[in-house]
N, C-alpha and C. Protein backbone atom coordinates (compact mmCIF):
# COMPACT_ATOMS: atom_id res chain seq x y z
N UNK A 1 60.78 66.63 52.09
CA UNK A 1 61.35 65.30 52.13
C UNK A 1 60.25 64.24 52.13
N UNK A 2 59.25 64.40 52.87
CA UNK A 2 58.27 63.19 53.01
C UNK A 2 56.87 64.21 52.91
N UNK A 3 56.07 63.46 52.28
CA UNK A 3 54.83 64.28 52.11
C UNK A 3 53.97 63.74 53.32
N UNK A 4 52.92 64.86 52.71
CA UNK A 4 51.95 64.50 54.12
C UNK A 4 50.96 64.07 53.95
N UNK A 5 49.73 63.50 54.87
CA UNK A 5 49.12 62.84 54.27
C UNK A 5 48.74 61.50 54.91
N UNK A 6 48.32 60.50 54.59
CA UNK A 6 48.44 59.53 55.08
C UNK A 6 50.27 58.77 55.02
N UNK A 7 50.89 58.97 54.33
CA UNK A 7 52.09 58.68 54.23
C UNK A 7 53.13 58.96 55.19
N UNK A 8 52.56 60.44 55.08
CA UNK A 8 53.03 61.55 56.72
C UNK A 8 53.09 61.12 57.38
N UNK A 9 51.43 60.74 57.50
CA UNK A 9 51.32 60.21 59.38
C UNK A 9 52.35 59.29 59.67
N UNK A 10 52.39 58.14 58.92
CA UNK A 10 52.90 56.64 59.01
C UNK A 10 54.31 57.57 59.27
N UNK A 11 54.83 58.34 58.51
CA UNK A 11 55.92 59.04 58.98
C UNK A 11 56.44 59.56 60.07
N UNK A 12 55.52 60.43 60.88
CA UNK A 12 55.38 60.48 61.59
C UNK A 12 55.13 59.90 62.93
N UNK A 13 54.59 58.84 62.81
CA UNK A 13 54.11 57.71 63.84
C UNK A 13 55.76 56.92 64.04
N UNK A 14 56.05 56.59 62.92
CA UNK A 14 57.12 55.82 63.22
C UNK A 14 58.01 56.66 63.88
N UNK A 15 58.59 57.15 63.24
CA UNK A 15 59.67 58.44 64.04
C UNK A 15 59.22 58.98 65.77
N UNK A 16 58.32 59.23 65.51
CA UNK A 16 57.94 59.40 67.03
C UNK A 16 58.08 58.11 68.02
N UNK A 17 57.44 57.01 67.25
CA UNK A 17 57.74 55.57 68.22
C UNK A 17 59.28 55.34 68.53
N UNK A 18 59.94 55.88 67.25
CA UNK A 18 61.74 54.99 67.11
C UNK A 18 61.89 56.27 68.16
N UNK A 19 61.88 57.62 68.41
CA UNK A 19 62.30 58.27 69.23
C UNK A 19 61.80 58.07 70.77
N UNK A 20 60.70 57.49 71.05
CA UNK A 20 60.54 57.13 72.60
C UNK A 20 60.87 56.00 72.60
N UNK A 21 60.65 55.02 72.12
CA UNK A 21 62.40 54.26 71.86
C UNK A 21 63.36 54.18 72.22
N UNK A 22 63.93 55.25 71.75
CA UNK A 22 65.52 55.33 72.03
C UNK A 22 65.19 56.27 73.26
N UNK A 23 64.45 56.87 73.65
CA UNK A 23 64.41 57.48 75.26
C UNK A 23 64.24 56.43 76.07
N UNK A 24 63.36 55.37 76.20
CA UNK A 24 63.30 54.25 76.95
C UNK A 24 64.20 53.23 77.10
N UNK A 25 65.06 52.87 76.42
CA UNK A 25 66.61 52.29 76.03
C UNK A 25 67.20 52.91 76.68
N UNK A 26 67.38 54.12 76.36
CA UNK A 26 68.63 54.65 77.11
C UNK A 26 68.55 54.88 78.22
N UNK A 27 66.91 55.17 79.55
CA UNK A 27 66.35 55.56 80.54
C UNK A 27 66.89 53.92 81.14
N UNK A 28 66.82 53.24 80.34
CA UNK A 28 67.04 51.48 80.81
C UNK A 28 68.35 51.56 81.00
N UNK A 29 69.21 51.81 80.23
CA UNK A 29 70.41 51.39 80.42
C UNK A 29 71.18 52.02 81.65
N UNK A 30 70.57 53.55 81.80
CA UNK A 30 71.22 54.35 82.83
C UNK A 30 70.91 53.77 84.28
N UNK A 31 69.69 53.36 83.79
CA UNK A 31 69.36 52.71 85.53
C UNK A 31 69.79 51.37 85.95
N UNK A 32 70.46 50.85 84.88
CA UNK A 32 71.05 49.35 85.64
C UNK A 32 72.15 49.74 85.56
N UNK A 33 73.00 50.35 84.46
CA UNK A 33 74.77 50.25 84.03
C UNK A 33 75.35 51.39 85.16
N UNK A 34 74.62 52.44 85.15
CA UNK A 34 74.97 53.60 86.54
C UNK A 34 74.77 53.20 87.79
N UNK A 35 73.31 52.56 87.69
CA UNK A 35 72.50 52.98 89.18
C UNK A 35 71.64 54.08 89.34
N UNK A 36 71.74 54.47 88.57
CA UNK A 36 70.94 56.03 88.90
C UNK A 36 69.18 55.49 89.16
N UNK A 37 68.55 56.48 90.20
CA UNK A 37 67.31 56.21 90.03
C UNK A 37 66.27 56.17 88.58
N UNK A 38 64.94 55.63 88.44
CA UNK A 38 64.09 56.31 87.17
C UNK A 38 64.33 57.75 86.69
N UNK A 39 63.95 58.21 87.91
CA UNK A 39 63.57 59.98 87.12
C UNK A 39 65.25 60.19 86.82
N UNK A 40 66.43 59.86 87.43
CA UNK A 40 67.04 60.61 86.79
C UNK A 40 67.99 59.78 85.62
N UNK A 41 67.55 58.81 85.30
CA UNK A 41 67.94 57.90 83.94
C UNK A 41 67.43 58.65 83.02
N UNK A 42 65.95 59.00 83.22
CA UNK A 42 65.36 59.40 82.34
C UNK A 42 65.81 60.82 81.77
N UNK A 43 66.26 61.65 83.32
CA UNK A 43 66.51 63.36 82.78
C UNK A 43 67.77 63.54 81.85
N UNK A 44 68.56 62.46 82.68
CA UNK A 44 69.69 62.48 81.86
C UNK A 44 69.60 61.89 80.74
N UNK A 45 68.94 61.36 79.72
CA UNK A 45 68.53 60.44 78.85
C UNK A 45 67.91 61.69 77.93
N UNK A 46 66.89 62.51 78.79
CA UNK A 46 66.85 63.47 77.66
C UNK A 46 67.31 64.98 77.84
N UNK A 47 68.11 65.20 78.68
CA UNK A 47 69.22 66.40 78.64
C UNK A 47 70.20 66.20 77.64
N UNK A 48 70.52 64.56 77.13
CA UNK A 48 71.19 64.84 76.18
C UNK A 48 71.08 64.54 74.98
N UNK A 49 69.80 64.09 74.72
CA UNK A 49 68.85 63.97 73.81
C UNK A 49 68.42 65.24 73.15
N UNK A 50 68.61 66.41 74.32
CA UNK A 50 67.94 67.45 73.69
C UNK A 50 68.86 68.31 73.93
N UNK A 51 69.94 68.15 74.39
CA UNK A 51 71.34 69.08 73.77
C UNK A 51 71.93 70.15 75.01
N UNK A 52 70.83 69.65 76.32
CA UNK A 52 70.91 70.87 77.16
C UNK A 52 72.49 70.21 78.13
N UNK A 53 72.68 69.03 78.38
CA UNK A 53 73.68 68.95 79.17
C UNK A 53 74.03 69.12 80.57
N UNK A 54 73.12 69.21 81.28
CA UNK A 54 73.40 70.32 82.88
C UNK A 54 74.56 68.92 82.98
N UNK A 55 75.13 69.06 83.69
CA UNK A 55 76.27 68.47 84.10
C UNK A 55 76.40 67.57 85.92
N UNK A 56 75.16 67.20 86.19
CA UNK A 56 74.78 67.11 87.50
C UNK A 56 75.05 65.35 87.68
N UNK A 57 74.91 65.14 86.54
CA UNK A 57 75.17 63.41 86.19
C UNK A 57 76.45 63.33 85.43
N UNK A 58 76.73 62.25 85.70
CA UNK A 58 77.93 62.18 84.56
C UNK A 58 78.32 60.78 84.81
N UNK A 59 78.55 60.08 83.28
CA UNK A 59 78.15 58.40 83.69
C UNK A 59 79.94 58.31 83.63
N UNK A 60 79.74 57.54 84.94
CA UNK A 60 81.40 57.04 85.29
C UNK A 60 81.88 55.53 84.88
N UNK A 61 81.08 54.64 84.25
CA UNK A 61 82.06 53.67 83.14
C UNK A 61 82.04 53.87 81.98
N UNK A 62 83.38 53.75 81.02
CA UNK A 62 83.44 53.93 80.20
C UNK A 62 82.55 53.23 78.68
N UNK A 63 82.04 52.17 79.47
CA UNK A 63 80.48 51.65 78.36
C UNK A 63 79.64 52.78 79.01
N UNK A 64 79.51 53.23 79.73
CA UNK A 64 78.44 54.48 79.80
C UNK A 64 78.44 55.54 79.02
N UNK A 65 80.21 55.93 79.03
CA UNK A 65 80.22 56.86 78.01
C UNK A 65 79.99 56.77 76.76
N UNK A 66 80.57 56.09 76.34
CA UNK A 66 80.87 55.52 74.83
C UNK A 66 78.95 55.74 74.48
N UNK A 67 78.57 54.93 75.05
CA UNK A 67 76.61 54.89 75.22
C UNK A 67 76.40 56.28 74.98
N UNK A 68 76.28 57.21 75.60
CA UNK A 68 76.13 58.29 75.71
C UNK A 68 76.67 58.79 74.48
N UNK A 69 77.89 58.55 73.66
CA UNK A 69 77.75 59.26 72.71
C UNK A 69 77.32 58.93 71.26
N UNK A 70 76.97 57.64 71.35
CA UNK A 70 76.34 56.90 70.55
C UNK A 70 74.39 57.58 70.61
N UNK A 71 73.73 57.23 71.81
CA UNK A 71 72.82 58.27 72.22
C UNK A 71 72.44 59.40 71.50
N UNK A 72 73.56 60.24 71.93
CA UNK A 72 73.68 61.88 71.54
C UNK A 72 73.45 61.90 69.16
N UNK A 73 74.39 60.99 68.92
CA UNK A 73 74.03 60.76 67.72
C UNK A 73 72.49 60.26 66.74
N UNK A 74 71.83 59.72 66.96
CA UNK A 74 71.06 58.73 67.25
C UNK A 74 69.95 59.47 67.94
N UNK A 75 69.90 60.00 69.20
CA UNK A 75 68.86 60.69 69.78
C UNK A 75 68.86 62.16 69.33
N UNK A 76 69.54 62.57 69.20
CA UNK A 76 69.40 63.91 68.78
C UNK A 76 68.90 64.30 67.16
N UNK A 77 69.45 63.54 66.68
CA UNK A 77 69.17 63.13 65.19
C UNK A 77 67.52 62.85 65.00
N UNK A 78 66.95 61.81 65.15
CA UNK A 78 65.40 61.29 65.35
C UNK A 78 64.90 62.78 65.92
N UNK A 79 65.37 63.52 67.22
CA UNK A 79 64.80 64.20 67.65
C UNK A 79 64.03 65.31 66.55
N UNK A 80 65.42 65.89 65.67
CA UNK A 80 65.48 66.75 64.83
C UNK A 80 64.56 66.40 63.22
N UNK A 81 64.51 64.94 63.17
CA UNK A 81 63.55 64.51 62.27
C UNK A 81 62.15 64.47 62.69
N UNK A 82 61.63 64.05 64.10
CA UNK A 82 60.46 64.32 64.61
C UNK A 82 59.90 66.00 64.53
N UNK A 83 60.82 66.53 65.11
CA UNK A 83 60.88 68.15 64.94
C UNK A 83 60.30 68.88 63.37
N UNK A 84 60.94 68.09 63.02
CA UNK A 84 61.18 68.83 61.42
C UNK A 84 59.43 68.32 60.60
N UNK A 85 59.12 66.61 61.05
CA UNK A 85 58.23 66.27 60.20
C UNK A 85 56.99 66.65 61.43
N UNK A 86 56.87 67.39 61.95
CA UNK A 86 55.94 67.67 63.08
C UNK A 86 55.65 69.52 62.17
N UNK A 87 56.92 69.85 62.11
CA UNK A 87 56.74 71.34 61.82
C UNK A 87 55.87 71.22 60.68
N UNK A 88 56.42 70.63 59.24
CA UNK A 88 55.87 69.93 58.01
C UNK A 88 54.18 69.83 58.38
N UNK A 89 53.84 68.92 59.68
CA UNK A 89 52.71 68.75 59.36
C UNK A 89 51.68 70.12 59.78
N UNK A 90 52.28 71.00 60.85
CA UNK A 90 51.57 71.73 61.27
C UNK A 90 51.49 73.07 60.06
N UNK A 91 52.76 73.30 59.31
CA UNK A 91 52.54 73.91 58.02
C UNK A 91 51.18 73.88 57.00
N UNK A 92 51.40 72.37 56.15
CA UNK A 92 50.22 71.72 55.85
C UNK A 92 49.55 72.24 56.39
N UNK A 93 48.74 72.01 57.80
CA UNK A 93 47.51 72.07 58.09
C UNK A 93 47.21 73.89 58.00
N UNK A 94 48.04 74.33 58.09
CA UNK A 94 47.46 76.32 57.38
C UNK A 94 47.60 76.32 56.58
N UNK A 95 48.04 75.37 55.03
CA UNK A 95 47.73 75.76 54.32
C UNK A 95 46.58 75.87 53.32
């Protein structure tokens, strides 16, 4: 999809920025719209970012939810593009 390269990087760079990004957004939102402390805005921010779910949180207004699944779209997605153009680059570099 995207070559590598100097083009890569810039590829790379961005995607990685837009993805801590959207971890820091959403670590924000949990801690004012919930209450929840930092660390656990943040765990929950990327438990479901990264698909694991433990179920120990669970945001009780419905702009929380709705958030959350907007999130899950959106974060998981970037995640899987960081993933993917990370694998890409470490390929490249054996070859």
């Amino acid at each position: 999809m995207f070559e590598f390269g100097k083009s890569g990087r810039k590829h790379l760079t961005l995607v990685t920025v837009v993805f801590i990004f959207i971890v820091a957004v959403a670590t924000i939102f949990y801690r004012f719209m919930e209450g929840w402390s930092w660390i656990d805005s943040f765990y929950f921010s990327s438990i479901t970012i990264l698909t694991i779910g433990h179920s120990q949180l669970i945001p009780s207004s419905d702009v929380a939810k709705v958030f959350t699944v907007i999130l899950s779209f959106f974060g998981i997605s970037t995640f899987l593009i960081l993933v993917g153009l990370l694998a890409g680059d470490i390929l490249k570099r054996e070859s």
